[in-house]
C-alpha atoms as a PDB file:
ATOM      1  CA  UNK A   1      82.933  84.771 100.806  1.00  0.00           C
ATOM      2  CA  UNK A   2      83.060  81.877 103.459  1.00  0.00           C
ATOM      3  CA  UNK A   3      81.724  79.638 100.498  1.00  0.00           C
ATOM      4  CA  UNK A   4      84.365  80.836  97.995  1.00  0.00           C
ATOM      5  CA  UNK A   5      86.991  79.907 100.106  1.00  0.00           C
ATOM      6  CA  UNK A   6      85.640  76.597 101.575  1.00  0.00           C
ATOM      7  CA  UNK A   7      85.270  75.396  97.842  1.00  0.00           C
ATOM      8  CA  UNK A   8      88.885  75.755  96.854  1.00  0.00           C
ATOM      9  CA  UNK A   9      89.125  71.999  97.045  1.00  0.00           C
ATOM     10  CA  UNK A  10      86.658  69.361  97.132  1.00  0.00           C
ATOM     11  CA  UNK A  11      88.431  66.955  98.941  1.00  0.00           C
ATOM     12  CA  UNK A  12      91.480  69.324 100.973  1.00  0.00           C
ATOM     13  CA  UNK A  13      90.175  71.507 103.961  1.00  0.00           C
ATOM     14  CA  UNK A  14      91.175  75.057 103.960  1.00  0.00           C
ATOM     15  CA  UNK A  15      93.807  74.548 106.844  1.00  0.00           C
ATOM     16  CA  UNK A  16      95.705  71.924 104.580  1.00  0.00           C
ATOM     17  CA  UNK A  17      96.046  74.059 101.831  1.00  0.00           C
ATOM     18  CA  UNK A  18      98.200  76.796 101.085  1.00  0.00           C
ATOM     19  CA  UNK A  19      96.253  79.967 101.517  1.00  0.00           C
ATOM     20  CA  UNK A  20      98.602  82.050  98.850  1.00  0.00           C
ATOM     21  CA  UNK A  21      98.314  79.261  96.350  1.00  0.00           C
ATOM     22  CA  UNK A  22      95.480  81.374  94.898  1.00  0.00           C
ATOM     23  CA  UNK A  23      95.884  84.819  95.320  1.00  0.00           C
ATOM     24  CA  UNK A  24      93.775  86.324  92.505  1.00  0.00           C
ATOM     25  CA  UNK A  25      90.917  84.548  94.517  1.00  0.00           C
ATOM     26  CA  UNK A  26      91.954  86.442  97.724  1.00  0.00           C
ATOM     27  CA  UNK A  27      92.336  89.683  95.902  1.00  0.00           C
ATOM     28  CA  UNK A  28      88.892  89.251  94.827  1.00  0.00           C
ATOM     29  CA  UNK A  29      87.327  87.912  98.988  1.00  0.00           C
ATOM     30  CA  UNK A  30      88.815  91.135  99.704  1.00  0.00           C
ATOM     31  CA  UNK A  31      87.442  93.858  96.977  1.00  0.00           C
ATOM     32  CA  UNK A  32      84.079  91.994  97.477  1.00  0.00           C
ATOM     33  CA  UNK A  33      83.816  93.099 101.236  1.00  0.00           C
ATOM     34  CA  UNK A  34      85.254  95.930 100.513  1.00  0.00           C
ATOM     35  CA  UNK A  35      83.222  97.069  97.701  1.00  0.00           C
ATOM     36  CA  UNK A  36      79.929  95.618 100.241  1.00  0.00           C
ATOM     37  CA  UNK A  37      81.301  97.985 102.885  1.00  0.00           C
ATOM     38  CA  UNK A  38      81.543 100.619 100.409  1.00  0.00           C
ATOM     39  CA  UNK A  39      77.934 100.830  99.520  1.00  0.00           C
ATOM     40  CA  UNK A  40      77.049 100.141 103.212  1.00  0.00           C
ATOM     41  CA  UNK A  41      79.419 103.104 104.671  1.00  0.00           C
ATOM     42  CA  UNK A  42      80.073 105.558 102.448  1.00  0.00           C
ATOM     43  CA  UNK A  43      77.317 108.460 102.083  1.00  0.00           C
ATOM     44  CA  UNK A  44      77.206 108.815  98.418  1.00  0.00           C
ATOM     45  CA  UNK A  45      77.309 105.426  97.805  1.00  0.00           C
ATOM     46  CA  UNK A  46      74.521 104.525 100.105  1.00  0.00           C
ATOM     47  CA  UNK A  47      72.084 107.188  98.797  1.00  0.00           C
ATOM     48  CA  UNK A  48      72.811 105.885  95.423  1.00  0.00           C
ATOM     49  CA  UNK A  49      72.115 102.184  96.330  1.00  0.00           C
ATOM     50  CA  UNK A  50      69.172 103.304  98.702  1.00  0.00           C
ATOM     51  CA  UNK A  51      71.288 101.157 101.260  1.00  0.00           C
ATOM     52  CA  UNK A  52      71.673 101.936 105.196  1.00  0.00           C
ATOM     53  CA  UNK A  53      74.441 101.923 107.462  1.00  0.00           C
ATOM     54  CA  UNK A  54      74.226  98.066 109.706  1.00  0.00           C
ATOM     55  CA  UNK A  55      73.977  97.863 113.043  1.00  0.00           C
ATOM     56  CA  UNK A  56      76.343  95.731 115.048  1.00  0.00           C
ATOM     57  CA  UNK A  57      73.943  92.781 115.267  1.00  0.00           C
ATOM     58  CA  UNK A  58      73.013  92.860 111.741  1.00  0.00           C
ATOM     59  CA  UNK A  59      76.842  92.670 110.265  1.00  0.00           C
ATOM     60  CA  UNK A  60      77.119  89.675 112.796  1.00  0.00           C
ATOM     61  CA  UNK A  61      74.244  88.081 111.472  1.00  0.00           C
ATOM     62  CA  UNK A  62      75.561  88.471 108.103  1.00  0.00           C
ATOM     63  CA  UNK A  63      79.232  87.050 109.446  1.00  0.00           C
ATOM     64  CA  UNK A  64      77.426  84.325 110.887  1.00  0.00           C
ATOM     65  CA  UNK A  65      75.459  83.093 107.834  1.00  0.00           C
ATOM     66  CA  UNK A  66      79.024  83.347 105.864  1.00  0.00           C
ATOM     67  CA  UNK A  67      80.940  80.798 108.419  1.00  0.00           C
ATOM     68  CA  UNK A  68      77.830  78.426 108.672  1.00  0.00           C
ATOM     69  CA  UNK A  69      78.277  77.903 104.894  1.00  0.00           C
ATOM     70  CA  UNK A  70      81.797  77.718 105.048  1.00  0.00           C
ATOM     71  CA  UNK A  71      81.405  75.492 108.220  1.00  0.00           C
ATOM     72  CA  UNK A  72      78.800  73.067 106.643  1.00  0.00           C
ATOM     73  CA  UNK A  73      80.927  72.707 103.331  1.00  0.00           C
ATOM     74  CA  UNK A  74      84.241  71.721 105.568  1.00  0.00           C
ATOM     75  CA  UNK A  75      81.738  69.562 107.765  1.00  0.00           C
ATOM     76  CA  UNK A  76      80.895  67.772 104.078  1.00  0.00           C
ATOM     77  CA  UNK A  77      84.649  67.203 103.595  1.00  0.00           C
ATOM     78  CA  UNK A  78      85.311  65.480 106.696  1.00  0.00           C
ATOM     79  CA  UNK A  79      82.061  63.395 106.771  1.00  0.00           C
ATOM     80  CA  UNK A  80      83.295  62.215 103.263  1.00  0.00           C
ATOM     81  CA  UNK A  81      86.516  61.282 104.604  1.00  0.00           C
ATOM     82  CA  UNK A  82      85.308  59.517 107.501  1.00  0.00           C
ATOM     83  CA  UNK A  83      82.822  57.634 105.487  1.00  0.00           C
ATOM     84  CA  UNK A  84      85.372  56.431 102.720  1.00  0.00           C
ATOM     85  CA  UNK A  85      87.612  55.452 105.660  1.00  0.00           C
ATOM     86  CA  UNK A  86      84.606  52.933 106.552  1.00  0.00           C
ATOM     87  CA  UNK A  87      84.280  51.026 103.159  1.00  0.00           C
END
C-alpha cells in the first residue's frame, strides 16, 4: 500500500499533493488492509485461507517492508530533483 501511494506522482512527493485528490485510490488502501486483516483475524476466514493470526513483530515487519518501499520511491523523487537542479 506504501507503494500505491508513493506512485501517485512521478515527480510530486506525497506531502505536496492533495491527499483527497484521489479518493477512489484511498477507498481501495483501505479495503485492501482491511480485507488482509480480514483473512488474518477473523476465524472463518483464516481456516478457509489456512492463514494464522500475526504476532506483533511479524505485522511490524510487514509495516516496515511497506514504508521502505514507499521511503525508497520518495528518496527516488528527491534524488531526481536534486540531480536536475545540478545540470
Amino acid at each position: 500500500m506504501g507503494h500505491a501511494l508513493a506512485v501517485r506522482s512521478v515527480n510530486k512527493l506525497v506531502i505536496e499533493i492533495n491527499p483527497f485528490s484521489n479518493p477512489l485510490l484511498l477507498w481501495a488502501i483501505l479495503g485492501t488492509i482491511l480485507l488482509q486483516l480480514a483473512v488474518v483475524y477473523i476465524p472463518l476466514l483464516r481456516s478457509f485461507f489456512g492463514t494464522h493470526p500475526l504476532s506483533l513483530f511479524e505485522l511490524g515487519v510487514c509495516f516496515g517492508c511497506s514504508l521502505l518501499i514507499f521511503s525508497w520511491i520518495e528518496g527516488e523523487k528527491l534524488f531526481v530533483r536534486w540531480f536536475r537542479s545540478k545540470i
